[in-house]
Protein backbone atom coordinates (compact mmCIF):
# COMPACT_ATOMS: atom_id res chain seq x y z
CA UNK A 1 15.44 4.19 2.12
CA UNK A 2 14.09 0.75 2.27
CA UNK A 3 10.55 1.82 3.25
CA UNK A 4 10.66 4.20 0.82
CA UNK A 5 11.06 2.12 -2.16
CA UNK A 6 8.74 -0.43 -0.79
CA UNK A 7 6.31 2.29 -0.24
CA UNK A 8 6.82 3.93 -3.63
CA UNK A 9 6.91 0.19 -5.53
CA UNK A 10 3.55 -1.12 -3.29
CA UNK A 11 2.08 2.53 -4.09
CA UNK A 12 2.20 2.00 -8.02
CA UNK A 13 1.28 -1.19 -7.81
CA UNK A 14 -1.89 -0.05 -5.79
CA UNK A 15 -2.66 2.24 -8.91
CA UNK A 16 -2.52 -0.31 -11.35
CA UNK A 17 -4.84 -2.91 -8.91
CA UNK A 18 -7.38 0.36 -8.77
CA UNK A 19 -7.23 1.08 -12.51
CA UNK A 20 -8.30 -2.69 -13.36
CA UNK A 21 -10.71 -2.61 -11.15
CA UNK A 22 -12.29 0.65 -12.40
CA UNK A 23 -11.87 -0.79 -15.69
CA UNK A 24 -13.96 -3.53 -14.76
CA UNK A 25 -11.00 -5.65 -16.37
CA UNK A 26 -11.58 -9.69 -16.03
CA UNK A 27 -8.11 -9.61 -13.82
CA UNK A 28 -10.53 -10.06 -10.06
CA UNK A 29 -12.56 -12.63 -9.59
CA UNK A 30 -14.12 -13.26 -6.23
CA UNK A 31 -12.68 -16.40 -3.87
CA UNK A 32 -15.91 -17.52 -1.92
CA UNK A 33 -18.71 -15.65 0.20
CA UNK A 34 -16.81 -12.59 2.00
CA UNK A 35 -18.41 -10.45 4.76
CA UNK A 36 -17.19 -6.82 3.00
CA UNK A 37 -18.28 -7.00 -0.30
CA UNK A 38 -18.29 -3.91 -2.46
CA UNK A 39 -18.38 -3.23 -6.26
CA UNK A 40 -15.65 -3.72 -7.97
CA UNK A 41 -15.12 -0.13 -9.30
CA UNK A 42 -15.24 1.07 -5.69
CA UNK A 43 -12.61 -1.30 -4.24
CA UNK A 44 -10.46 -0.03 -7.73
CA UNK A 45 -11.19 3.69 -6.95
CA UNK A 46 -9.74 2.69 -3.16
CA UNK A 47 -7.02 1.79 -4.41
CA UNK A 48 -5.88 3.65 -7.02
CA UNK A 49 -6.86 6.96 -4.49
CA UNK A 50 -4.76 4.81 -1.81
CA UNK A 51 -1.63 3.68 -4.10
CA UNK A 52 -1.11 7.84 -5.15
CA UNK A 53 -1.03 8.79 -1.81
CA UNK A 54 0.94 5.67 -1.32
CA UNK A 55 3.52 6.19 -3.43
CA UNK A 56 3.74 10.07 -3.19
CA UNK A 57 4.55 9.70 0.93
CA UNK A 58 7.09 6.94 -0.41
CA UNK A 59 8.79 9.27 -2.87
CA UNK A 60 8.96 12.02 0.86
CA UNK A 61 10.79 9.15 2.73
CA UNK A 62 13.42 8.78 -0.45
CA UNK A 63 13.45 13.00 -0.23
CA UNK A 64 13.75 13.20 3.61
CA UNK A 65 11.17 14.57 4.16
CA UNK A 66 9.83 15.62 8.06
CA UNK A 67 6.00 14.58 7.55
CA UNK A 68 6.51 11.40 5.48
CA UNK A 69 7.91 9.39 8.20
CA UNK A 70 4.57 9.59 10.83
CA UNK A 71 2.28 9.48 7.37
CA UNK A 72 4.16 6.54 6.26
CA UNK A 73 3.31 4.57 9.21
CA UNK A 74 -0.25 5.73 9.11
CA UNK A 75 -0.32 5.06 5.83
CA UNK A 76 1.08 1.39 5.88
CA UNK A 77 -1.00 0.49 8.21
CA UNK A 78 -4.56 1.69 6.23
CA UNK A 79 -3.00 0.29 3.78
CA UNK A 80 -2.76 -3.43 5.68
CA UNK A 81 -6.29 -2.68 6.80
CA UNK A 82 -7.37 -2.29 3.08
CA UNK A 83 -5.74 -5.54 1.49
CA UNK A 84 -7.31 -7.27 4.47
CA UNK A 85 -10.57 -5.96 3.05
CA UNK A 86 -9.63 -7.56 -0.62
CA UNK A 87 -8.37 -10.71 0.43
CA UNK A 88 -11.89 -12.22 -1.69
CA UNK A 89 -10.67 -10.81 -4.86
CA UNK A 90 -6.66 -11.39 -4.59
CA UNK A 91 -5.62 -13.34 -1.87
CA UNK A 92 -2.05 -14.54 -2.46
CA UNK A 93 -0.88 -10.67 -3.58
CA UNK A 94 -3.35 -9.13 -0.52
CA UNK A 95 -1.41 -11.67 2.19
CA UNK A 96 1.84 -9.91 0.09
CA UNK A 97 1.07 -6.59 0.36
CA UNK A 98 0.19 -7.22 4.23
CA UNK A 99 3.75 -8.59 4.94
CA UNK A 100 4.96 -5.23 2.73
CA UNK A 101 3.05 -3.32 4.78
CA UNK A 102 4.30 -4.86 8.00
CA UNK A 103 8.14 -4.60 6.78
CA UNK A 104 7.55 -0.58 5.87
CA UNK A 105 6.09 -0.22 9.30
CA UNK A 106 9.27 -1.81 10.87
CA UNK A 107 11.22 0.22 8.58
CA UNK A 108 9.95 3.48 9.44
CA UNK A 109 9.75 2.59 13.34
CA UNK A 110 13.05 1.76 14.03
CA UNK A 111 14.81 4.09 12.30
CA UNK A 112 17.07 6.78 14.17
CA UNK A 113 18.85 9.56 12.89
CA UNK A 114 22.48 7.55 14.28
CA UNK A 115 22.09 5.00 11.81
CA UNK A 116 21.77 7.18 8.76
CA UNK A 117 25.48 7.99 7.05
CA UNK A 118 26.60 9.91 4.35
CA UNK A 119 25.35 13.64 3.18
């Protein structure tokens, strides 16, 4: 359950990063020279593509579902990759969503059926 609310809360989040950045809102601003830079709009179509898909495999881990587990993890970790990637634009909340990232991929790892209770 934990991974899937962080996955489901870091996934909507993601959306709202991508739509300011489509939106070419005055929210980013870049921190310094970086070695990956791309437009704005692209890095906000990146994530607001990334934060659905995000947040939809979050909502399978709440439902149980099979696939969402192995996706998660797969998942989390792109995810990691990406906020690595826009560390120039939000650096406090990237190094934030990296530790979330981390914790969901803990989460879904060590997880065994023997630890679940209830229905």
């Amino acid at each position: 359950m934990f991974a899937g609310v962080l996955m489901l809360v870091n996934g909507l989040l993601g959306v709202f990063a991508g739509i300011a950045g489509i939106a070419k809102d005055d929210v980013y601003e870049r921190v310094g020279d970086y070695v990956y830079k791309f437009d704005l709009a692209t890095w906000g179509w990146v994530h607001l593509v990334l934060g659905l898909v995000i947040a939809a495999t979050g909502w399978g881990i709440l439902r149980g579902a099979g696939w969402a587990k192995a996706v998660g993890v797969a998942l989390a970790a792109l995810g990691i990759v990406a906020q690595f990637l826009w560390l120039p634009y939000t650096p406090v909340w990237a190094v934030i969503s990296i530790a979330i990232g981390l914790f969901v991929i803990w989460a879904l790892c060590t997880d065994t059926p023997e630890q679940r209770t209830g229905p």
